[in-house]
N, C-alpha and C. Protein backbone atom coordinates (compact mmCIF):
# COMPACT_ATOMS: atom_id res chain seq x y z
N UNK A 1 142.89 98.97 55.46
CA UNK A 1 141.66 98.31 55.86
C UNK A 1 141.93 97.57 57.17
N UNK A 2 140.78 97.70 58.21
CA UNK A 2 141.35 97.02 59.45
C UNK A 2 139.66 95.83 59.20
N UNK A 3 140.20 94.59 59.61
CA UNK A 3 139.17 93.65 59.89
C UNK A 3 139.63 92.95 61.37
N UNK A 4 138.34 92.23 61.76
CA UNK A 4 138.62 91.53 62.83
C UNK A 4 138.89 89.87 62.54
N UNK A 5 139.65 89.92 63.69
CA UNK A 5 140.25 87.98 63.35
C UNK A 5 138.82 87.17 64.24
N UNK A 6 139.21 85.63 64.32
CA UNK A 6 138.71 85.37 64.85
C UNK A 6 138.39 85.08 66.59
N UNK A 7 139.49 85.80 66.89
CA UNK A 7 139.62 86.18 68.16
C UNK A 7 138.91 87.34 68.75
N UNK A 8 138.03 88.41 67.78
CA UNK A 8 138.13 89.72 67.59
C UNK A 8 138.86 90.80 67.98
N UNK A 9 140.10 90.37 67.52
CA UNK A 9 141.14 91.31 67.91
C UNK A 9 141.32 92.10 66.26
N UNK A 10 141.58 93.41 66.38
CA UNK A 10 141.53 94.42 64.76
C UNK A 10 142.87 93.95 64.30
N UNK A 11 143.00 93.93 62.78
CA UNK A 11 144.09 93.26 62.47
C UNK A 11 143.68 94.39 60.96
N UNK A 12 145.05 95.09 60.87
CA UNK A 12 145.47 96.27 59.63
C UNK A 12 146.07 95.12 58.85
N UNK A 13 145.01 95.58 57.57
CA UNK A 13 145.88 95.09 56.02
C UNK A 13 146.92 95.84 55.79
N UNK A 14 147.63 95.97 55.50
CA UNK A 14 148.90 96.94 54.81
C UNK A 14 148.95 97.17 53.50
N UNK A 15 148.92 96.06 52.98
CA UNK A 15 148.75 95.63 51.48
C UNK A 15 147.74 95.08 50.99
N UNK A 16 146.20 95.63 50.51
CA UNK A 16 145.31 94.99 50.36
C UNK A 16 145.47 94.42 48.83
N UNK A 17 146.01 94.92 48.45
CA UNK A 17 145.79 94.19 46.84
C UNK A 17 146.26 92.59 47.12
N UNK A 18 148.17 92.50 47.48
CA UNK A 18 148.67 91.59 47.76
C UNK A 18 147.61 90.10 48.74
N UNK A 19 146.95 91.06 49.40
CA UNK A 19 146.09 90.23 50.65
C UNK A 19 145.13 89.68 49.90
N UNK A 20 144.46 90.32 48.94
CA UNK A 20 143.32 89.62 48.46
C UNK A 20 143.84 88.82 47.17
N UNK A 21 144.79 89.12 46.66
CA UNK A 21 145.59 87.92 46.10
C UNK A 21 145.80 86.75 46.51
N UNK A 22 146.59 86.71 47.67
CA UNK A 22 146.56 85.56 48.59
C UNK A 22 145.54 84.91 48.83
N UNK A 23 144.23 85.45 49.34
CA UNK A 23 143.21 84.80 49.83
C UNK A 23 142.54 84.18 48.37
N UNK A 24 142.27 84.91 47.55
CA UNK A 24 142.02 83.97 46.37
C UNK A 24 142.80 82.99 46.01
N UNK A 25 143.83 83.21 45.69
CA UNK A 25 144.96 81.86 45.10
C UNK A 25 144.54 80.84 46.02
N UNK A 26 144.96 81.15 47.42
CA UNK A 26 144.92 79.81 48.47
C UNK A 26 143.76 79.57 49.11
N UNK A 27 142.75 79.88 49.09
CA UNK A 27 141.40 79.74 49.75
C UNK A 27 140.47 79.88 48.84
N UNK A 28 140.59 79.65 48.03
CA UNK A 28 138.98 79.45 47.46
C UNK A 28 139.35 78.82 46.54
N UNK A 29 137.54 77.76 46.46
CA UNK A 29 137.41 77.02 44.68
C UNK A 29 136.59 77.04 43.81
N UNK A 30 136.85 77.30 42.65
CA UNK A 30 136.04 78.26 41.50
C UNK A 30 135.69 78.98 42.18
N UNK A 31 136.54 79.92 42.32
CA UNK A 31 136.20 81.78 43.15
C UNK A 31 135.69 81.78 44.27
N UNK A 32 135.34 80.49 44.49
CA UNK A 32 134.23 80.86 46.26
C UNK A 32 134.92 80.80 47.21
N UNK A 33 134.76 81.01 48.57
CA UNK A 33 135.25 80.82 49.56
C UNK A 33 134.83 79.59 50.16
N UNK A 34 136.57 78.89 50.48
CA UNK A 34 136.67 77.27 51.07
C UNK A 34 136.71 76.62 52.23
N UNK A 35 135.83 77.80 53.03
CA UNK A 35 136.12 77.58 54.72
C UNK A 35 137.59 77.09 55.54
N UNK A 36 138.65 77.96 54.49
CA UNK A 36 139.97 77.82 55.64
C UNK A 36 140.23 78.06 56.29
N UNK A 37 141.11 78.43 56.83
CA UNK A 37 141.80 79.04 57.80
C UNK A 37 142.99 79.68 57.43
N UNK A 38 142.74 81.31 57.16
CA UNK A 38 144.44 82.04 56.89
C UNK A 38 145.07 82.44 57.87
N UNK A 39 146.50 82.30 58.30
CA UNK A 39 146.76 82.78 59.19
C UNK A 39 148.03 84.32 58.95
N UNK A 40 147.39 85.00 59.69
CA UNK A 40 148.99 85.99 59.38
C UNK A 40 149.35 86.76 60.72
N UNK A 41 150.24 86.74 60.85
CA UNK A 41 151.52 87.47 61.64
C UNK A 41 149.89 87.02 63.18
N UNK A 42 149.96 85.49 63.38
CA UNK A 42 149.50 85.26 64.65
C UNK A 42 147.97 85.84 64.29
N UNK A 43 147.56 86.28 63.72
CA UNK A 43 145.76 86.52 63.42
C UNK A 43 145.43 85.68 62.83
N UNK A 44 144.08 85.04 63.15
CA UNK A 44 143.32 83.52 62.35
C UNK A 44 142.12 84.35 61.72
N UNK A 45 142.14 83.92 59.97
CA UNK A 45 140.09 84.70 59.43
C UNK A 45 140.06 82.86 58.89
N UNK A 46 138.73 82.60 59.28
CA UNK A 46 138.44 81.80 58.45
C UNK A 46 137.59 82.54 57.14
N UNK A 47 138.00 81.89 56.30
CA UNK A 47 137.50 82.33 54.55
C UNK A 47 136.41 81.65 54.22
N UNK A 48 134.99 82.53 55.06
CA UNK A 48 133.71 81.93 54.77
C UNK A 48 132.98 82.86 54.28
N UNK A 49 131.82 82.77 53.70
CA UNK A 49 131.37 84.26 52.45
C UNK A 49 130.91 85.35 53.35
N UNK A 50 131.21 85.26 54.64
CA UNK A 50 131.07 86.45 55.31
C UNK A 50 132.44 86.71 55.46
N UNK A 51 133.59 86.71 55.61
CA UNK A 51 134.96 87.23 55.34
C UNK A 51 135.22 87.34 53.80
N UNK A 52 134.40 86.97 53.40
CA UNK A 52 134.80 87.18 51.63
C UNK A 52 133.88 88.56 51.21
N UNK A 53 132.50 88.44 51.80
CA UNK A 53 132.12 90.03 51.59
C UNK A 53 132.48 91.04 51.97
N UNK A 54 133.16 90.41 53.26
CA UNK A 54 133.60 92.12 54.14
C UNK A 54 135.10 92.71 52.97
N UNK A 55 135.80 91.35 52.70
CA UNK A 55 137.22 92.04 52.21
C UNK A 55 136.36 92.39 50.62
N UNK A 56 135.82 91.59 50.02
CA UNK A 56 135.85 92.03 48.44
C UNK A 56 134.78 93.14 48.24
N UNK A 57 134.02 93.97 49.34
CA UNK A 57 132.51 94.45 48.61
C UNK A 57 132.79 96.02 49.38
């Protein structure tokens, strides 16, 4: 899965299961999305229910 950061630069999941693991455990409360900020390998998503629909739907 490729999404865009907030830079809009394309940024490849590798591991989507692992990824959406992460983003649940650490970004959200009671399941929702907590307006964070994840960062990986230098790409920024903030985790707002429009990054939560694109990865979960």
């Amino acid at each position: 899965m490729i999404i865009k950061d907030l830079n809009g630069r394309d940024f490849e999941i590798l591991n989507l299961k692992e990824f959406k693991h992460h983003i649940l455990k650490y970004h959200t409360k009671n399941g929702l999305p907590d307006d964070s900020i994840h960062e990986e390998d230098g790409y920024y998503f903030r985790v707002d229910k429009f990054f939560f629909k694109e990865l979960f739907t």
